[in-house]
Protein backbone atom coordinates (compact mmCIF):
# COMPACT_ATOMS: atom_id res chain seq x y z
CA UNK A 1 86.18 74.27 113.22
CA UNK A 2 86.88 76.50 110.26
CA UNK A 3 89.61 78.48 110.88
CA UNK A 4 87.59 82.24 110.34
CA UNK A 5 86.22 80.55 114.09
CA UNK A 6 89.87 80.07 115.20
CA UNK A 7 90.78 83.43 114.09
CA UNK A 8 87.95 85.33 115.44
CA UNK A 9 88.38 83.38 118.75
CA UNK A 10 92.21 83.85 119.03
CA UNK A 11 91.29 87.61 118.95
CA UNK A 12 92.63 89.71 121.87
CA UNK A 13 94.14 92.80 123.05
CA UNK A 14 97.68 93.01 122.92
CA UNK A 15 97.68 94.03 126.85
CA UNK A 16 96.01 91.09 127.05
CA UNK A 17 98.30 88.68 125.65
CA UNK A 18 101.35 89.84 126.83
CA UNK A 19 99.99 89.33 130.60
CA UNK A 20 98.65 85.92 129.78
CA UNK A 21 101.63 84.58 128.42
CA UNK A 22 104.88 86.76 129.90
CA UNK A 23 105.98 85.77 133.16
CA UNK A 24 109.03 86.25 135.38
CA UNK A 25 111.94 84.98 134.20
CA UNK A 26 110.10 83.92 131.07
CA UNK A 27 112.52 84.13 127.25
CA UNK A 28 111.07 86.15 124.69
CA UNK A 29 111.38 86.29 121.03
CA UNK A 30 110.73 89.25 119.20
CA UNK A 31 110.81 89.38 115.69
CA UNK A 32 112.75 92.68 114.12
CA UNK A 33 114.41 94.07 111.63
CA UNK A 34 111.48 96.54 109.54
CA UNK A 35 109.60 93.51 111.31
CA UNK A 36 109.27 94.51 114.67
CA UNK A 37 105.72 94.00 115.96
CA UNK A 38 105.29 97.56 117.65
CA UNK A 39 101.50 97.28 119.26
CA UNK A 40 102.90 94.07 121.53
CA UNK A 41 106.61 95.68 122.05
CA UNK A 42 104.85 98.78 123.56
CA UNK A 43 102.15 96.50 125.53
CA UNK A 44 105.48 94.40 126.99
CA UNK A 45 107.00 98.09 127.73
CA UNK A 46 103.87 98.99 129.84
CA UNK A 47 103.32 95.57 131.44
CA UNK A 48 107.33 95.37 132.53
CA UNK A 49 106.89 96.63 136.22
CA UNK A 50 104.82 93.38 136.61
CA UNK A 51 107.72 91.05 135.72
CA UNK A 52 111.35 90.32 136.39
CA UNK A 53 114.35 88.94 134.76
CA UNK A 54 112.29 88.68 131.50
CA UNK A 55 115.07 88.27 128.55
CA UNK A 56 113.98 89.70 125.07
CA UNK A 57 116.39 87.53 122.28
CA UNK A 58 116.56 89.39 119.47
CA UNK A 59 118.56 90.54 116.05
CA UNK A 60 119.20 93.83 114.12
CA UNK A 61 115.41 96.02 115.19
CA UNK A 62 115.04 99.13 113.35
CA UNK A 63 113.87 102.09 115.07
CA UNK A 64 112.57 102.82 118.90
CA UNK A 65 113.66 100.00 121.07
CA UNK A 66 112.03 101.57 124.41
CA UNK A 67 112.64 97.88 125.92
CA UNK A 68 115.78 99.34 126.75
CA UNK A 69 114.73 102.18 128.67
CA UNK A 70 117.46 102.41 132.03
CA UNK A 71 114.21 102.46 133.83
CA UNK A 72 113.27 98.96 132.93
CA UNK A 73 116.59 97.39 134.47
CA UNK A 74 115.57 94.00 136.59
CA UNK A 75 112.84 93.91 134.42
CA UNK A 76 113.32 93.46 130.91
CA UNK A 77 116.74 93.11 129.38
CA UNK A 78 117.49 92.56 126.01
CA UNK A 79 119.79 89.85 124.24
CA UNK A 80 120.63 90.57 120.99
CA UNK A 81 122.71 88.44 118.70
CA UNK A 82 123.20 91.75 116.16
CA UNK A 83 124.04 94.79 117.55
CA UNK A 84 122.16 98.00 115.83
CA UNK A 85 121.84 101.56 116.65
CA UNK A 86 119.05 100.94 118.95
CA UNK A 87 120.66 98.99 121.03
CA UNK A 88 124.00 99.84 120.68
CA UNK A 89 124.40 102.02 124.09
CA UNK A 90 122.36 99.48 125.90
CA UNK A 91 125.02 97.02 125.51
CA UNK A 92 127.89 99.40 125.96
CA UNK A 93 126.26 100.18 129.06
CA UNK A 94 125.83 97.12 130.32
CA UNK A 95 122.27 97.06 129.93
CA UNK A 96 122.09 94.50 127.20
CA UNK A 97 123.83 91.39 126.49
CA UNK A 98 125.00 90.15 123.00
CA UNK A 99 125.55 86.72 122.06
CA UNK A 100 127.86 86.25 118.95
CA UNK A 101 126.16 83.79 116.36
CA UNK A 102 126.81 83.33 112.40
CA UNK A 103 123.15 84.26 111.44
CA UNK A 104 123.16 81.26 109.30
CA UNK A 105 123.32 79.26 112.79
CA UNK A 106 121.07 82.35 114.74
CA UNK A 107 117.65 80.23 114.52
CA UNK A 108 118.87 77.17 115.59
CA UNK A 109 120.04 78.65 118.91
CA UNK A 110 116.40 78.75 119.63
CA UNK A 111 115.69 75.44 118.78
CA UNK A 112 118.37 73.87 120.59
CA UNK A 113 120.40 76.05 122.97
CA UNK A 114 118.03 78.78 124.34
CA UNK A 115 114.47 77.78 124.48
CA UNK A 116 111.99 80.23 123.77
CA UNK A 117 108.43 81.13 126.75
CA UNK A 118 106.68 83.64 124.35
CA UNK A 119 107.63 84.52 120.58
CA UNK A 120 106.06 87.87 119.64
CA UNK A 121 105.67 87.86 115.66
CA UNK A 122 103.94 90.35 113.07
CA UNK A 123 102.65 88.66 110.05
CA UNK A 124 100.43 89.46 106.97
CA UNK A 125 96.31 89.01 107.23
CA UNK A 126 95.80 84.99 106.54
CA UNK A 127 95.03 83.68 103.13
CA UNK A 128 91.65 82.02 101.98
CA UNK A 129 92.88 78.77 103.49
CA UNK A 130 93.90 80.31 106.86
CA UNK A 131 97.87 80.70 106.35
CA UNK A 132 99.73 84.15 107.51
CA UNK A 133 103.03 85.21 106.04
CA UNK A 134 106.02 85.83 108.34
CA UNK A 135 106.68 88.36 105.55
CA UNK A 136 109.56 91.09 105.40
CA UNK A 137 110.98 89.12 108.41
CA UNK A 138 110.84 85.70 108.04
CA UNK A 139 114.69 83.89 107.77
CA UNK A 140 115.17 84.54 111.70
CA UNK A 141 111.53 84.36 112.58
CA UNK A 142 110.11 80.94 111.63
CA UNK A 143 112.62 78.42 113.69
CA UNK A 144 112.21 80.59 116.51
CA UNK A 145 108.85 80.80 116.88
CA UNK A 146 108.07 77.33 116.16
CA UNK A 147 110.04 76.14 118.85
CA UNK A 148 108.52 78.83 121.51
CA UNK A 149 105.80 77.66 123.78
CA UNK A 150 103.27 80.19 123.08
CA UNK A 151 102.94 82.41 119.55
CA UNK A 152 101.37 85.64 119.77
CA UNK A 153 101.09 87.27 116.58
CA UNK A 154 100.47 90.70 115.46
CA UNK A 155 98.39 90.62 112.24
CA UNK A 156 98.63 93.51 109.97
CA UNK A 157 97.06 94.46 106.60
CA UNK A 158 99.79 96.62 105.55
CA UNK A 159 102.54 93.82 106.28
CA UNK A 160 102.64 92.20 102.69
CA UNK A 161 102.15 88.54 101.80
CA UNK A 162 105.12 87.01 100.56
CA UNK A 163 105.92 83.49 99.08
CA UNK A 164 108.58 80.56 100.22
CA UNK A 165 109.11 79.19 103.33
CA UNK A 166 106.93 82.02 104.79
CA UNK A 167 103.57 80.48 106.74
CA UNK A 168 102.15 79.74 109.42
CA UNK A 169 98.30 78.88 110.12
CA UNK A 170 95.68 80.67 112.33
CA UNK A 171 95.38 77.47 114.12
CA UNK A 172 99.56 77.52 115.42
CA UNK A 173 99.09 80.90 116.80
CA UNK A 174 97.76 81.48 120.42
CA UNK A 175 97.14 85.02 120.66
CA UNK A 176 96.03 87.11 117.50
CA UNK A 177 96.12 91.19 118.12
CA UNK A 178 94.83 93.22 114.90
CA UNK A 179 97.01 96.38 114.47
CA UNK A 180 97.00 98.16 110.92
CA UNK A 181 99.93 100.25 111.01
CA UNK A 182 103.04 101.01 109.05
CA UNK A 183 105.70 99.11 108.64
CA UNK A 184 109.27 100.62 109.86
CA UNK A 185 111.71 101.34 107.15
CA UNK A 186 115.11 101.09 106.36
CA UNK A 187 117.50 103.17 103.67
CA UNK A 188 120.90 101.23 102.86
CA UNK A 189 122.35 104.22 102.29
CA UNK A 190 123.31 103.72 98.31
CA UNK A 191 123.20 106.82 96.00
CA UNK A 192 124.70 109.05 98.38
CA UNK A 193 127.34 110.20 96.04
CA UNK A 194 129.98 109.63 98.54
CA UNK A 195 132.65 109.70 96.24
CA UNK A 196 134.77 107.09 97.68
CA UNK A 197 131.47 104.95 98.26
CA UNK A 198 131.36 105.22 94.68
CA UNK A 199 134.72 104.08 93.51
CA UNK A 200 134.64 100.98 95.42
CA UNK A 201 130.63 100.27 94.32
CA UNK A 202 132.64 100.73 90.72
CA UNK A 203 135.53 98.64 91.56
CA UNK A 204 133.44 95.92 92.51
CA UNK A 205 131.01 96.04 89.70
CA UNK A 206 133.68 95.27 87.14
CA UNK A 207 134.20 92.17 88.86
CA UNK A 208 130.54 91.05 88.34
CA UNK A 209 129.90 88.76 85.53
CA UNK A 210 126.42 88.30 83.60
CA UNK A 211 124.74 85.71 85.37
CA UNK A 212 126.50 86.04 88.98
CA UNK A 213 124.08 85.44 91.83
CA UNK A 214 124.53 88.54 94.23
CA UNK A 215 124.46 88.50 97.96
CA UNK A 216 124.21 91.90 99.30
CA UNK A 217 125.52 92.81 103.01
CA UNK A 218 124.08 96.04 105.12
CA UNK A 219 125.11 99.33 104.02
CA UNK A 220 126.02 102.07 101.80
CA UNK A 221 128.57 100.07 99.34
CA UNK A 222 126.76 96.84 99.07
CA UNK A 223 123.53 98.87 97.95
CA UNK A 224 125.75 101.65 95.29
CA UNK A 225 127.12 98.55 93.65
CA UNK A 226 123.41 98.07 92.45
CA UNK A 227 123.83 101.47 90.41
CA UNK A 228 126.50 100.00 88.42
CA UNK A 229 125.16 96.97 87.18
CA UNK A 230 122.90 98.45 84.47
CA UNK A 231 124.88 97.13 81.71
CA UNK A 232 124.95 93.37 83.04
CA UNK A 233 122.35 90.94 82.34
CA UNK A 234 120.51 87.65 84.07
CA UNK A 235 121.74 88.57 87.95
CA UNK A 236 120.29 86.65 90.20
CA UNK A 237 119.58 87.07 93.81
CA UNK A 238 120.57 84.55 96.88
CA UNK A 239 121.26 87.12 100.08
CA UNK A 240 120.23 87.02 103.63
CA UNK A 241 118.55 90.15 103.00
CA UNK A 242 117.78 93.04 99.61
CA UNK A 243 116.11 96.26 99.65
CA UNK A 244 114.93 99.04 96.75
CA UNK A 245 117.78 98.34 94.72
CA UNK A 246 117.20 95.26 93.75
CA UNK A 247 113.72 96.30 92.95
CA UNK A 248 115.14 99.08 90.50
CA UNK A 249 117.31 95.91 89.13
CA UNK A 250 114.37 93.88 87.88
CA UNK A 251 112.36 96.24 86.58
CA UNK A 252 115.44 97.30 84.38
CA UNK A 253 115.50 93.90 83.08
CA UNK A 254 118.81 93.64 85.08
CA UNK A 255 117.46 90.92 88.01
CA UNK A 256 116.21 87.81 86.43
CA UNK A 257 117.34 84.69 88.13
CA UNK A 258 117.61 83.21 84.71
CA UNK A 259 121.01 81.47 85.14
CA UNK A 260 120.70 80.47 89.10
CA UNK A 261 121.15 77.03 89.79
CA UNK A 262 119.29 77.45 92.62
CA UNK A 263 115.45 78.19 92.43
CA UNK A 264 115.89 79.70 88.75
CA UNK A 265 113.55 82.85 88.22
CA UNK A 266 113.45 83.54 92.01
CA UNK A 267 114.63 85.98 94.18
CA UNK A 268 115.62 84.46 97.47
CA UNK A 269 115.99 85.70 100.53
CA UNK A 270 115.54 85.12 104.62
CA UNK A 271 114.46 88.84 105.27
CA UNK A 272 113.82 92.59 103.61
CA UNK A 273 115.06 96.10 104.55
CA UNK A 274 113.32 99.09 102.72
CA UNK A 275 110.60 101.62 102.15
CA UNK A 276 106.95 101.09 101.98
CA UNK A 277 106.83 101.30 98.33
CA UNK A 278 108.86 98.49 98.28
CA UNK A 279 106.76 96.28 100.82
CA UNK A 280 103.67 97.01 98.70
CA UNK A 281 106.11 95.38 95.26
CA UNK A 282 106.53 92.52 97.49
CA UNK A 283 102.79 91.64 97.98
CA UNK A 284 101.80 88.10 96.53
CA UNK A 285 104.88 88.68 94.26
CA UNK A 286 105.75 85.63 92.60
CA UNK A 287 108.96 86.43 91.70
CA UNK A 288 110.43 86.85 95.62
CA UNK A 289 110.61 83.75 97.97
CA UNK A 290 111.71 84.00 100.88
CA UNK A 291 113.08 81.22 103.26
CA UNK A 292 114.59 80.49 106.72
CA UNK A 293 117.92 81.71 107.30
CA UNK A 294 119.79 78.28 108.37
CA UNK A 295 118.70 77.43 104.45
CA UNK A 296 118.98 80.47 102.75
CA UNK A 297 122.99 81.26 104.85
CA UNK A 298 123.95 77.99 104.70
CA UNK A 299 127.43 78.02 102.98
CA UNK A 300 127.16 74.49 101.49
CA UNK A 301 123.27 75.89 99.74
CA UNK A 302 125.54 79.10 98.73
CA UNK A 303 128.06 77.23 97.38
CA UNK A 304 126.04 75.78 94.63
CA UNK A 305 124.95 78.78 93.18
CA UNK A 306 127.04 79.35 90.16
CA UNK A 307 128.99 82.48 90.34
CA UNK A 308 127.94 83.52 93.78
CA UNK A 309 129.29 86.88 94.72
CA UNK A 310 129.22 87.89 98.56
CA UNK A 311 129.74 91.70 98.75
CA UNK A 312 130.44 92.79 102.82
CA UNK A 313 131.71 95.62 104.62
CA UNK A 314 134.21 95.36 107.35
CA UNK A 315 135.75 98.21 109.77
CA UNK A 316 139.61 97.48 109.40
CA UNK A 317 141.97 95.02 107.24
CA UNK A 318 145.03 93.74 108.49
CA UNK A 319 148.39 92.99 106.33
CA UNK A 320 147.73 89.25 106.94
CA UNK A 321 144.43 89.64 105.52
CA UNK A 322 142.11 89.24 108.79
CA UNK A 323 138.63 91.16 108.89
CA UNK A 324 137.39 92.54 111.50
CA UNK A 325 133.80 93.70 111.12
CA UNK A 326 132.42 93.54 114.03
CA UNK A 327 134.04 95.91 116.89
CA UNK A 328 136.33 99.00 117.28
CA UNK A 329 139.23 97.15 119.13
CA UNK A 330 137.23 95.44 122.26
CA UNK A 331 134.40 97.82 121.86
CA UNK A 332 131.36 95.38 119.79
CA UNK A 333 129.83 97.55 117.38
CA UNK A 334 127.43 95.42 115.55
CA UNK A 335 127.93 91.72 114.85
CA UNK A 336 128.76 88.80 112.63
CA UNK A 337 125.63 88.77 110.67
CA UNK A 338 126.01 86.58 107.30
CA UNK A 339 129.51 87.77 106.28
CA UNK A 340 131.44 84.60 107.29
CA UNK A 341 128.25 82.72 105.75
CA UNK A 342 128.60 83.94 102.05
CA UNK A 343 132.61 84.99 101.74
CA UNK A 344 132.56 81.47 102.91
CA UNK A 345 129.93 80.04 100.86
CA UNK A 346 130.90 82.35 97.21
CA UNK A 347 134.19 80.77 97.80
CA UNK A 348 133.06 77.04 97.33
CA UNK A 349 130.73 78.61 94.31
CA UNK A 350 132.04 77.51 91.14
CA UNK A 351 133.35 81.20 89.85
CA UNK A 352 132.09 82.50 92.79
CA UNK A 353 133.56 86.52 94.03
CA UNK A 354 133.81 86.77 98.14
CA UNK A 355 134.29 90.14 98.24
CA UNK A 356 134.92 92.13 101.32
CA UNK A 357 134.79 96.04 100.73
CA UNK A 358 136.49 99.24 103.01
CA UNK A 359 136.66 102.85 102.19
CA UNK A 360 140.75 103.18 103.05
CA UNK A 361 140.46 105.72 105.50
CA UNK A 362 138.54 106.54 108.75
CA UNK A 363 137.95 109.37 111.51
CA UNK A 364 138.16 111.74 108.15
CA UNK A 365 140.81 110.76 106.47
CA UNK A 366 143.24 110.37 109.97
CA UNK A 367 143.52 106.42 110.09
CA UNK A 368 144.33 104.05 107.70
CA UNK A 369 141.71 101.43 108.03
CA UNK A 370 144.13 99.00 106.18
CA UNK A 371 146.00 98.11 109.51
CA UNK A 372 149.52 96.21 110.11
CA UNK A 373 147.91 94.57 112.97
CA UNK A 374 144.20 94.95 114.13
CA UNK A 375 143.59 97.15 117.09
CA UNK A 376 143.70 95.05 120.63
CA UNK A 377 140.65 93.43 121.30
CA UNK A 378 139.27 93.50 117.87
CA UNK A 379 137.04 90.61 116.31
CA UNK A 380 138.29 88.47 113.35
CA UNK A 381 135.17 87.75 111.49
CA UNK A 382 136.62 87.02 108.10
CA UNK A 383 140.15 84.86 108.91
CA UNK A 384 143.07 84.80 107.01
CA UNK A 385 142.44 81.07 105.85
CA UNK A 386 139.14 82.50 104.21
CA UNK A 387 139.32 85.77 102.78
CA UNK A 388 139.68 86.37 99.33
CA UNK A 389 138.81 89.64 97.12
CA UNK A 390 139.67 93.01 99.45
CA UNK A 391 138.52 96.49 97.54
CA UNK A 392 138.79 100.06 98.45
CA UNK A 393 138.25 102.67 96.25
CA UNK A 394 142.25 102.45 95.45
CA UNK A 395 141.38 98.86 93.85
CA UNK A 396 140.70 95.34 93.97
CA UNK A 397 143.43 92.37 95.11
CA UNK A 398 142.74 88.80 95.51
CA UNK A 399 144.74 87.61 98.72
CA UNK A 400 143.59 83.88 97.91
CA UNK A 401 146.82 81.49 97.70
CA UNK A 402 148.95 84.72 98.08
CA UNK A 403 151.86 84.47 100.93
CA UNK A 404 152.12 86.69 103.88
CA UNK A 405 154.37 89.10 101.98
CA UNK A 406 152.54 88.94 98.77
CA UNK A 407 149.53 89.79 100.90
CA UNK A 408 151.05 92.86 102.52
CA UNK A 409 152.01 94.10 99.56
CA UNK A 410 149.16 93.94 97.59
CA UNK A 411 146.88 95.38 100.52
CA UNK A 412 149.50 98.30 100.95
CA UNK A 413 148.90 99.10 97.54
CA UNK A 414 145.30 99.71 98.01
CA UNK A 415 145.78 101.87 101.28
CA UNK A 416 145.76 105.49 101.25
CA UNK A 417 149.06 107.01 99.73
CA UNK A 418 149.24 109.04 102.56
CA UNK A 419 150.19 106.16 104.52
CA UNK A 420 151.58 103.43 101.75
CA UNK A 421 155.20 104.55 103.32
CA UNK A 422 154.35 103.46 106.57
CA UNK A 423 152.62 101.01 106.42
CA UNK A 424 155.60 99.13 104.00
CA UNK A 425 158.19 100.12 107.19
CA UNK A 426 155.85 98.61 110.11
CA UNK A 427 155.36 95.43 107.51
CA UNK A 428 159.12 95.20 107.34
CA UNK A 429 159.25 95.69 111.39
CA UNK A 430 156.60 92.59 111.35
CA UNK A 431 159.28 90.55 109.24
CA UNK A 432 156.23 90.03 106.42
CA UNK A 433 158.53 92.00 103.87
């Protein structure tokens, strides 16, 4: 059978396939991220008085998540392995469970540790040969839904077909709802003209070489350190994720993947976060593959790009040098994701820059976010064994090598003045100086 016959027969509503294939007790996958398949999300909203105990395993969704409703307790209760804003009060609440994972290791849960009833994906309209594109969201997507029992797929025109490790055929999918509707977007946050955004973006730009292969983490820095990179020439990409500043990049001449070791000329990524205009750059762009995340986060891939720089955020530093990025003292806050990954990976890069980056201050100034001890409860997601560049828009040290006392010292001198003083006398309490 050709598969225009497979396709037209796989068509159904998406009320329809989410009764025919969600049951009590059942796991479900949904993809997410600006991925998030919205016409079978809101059908598995309505059809959740009909079920119990059904889990939804999932990673950073942006916008709505009204599968966390209060009024869907016992019904449908999300597990999410990257806490976001949607979901945030959910698990605060009790509502929603999260499961800490590197995301490099995040598919193969799936695949070996938590099998998967239903996976609920959105993918591009299917080639001439019958093959769909897992598209913006496709690192944490494929492994999952290949292991999953059934695959119901939202197909969308305006979901863009992209290259790599990105298909799947007409005849692998069960269930096939048509929805033509926008894609939900996603701004980092760069070009705020923060000014102490700004410092650090600059900080960390003058460590950047011509030729380095950039990883960019979520948020406002990673994304301003785009704006000063103008002046550099043949960056490549290798990241977990990129969004509209990287686009900016290549069409400056900046991005070229000229000097990667790894697929030269490429961009590379597992997934995208951005606006529509960049979706529509994306489509049948030969210049952006993108690939599963165990491949694309895998520190031993990242460590043979040449001059690999990681560039992540974290929430406080300690004196010792430990990172916590993923909680405010016991309270989680959002979640591994790919740090550990690529400051692990840029480290085994020959020349390689794993750079984690704070603003020095927090609550407005009050609280030094460079820390003689991390607040009780808090997550180490960077250790002290692996962390290596720390910025803040008071500078850049490299705590690689460096003693305990050479580390305190050098990370007191990029706190806030305002509490340099104190933070030397509780250091000396500690017996690290």
């Amino acid at each position: 059978m050709k598969w225009q016959a497979l396709y037209s027969d796989k068509r159904i509503t998406a009320e329809d396939a989410i009764a025919d294939t969600v049951h009590s007790g059942d796991r479900v996958f949904m993809t997410g991220n600006c991925s998030v398949p919205r016409a079978l999300t809101d059908a598995l909203v309505a059809y959740a008085p009909y079920v119990e105990n059904v889990e939804i395993a999932q990673a950073l969704s942006v916008g709505p998540a009204p599968w966390n409703d209060p009024d869907l307790q016992g019904h449908l209760r999300s597990n999410t392995m990257f806490i976001g804003h949607s979901t945030r009060e959910a698990v605060w609440q009790g509502r929603a469970d999260y499961t800490p994972v590197l995301l490099s290791e995040f598919p193969l849960l799936f695949k070996y540790q938590l099998p998967i009833d239903v996976a609920l994906i959105h993918t591009s309209l299917p080639d001439e040969k019958g093959f769909c594109s897992y598209s913006i969201e496709t690192g944490l997507t494929k492994t999952a839904a290949e292991s999953a029992k059934y695959i119901v797929a939202q197909v969308n025109p305006q979901m863009p077909y992209i290259m790599g490790d990105t298909l799947i055929h007409v005849k692998d999918i069960d269930h096939i709802v048509e929805a033509d509707a926008p894609l939900d977007e996603f701004t980092m946050g760069g070009g705020t003209h923060d000014p102490v955004v700004e410092e650090i973006a600059a900080h960390i730009a003058e460590l950047i070489p011509d030729g380095a292969t950039l990883q960019l983490g979520i948020g406002a820095i990673p994304d301003s350190v785009l704006q000063y990179l103008e002046d550099k020439q043949e960056l490549g990409i290798h990241s977990e994720l990129f969004s509209d500043g990287v686009k900016r990049l290549v069409e400056k001449g900046v991005i070229t993947g000229a000097r990667k070791t790894l697929h030269p000329g490429k961009i590379t990524a597992g997934f995208v976060l951005g606006s529509r205009e960049l979706y529509r750059w994306l489509d049948h762009n030969e210049l952006v593959e993108l690939h599963r995340t165990e491949y694309i986060n895998d520190p031993c891939i990242i460590g043979h790009n040449y001059r690999q720089v990681a560039i992540n955020g974290a929430i406080e530093v300690d004196l010792t040098g430990q990172v916590c990025a993923d909680s405010i003292g016991p309270k989680l806050y959002s979640g591994v994701g790919g740090q550990m990954d690529f400051i692990y990976g840029a480290s085994r890069s020959k020349g390689g820059l794993p750079i984690i980056a704070l603003p020095s201050t927090a609550k407005g100034g009050t609280m030094s976010r460079i820390t003689p001890m991390l607040k009780q409860g808090a997550g180490v997601v960077t250790s002290r064994n692996h962390v290596h560049w720390i910025i803040t828009e008071f500078g850049a040290v490299n705590l690689y090598g460096r003693s305990i006392r050479k580390r305190a010292e050098a990370l007191i001198s990029i706190a806030h003045p305002k509490f340099r003083d104190d933070l030397a006398e509780q250091a000396k309490a500690l017996d690290y100086i």
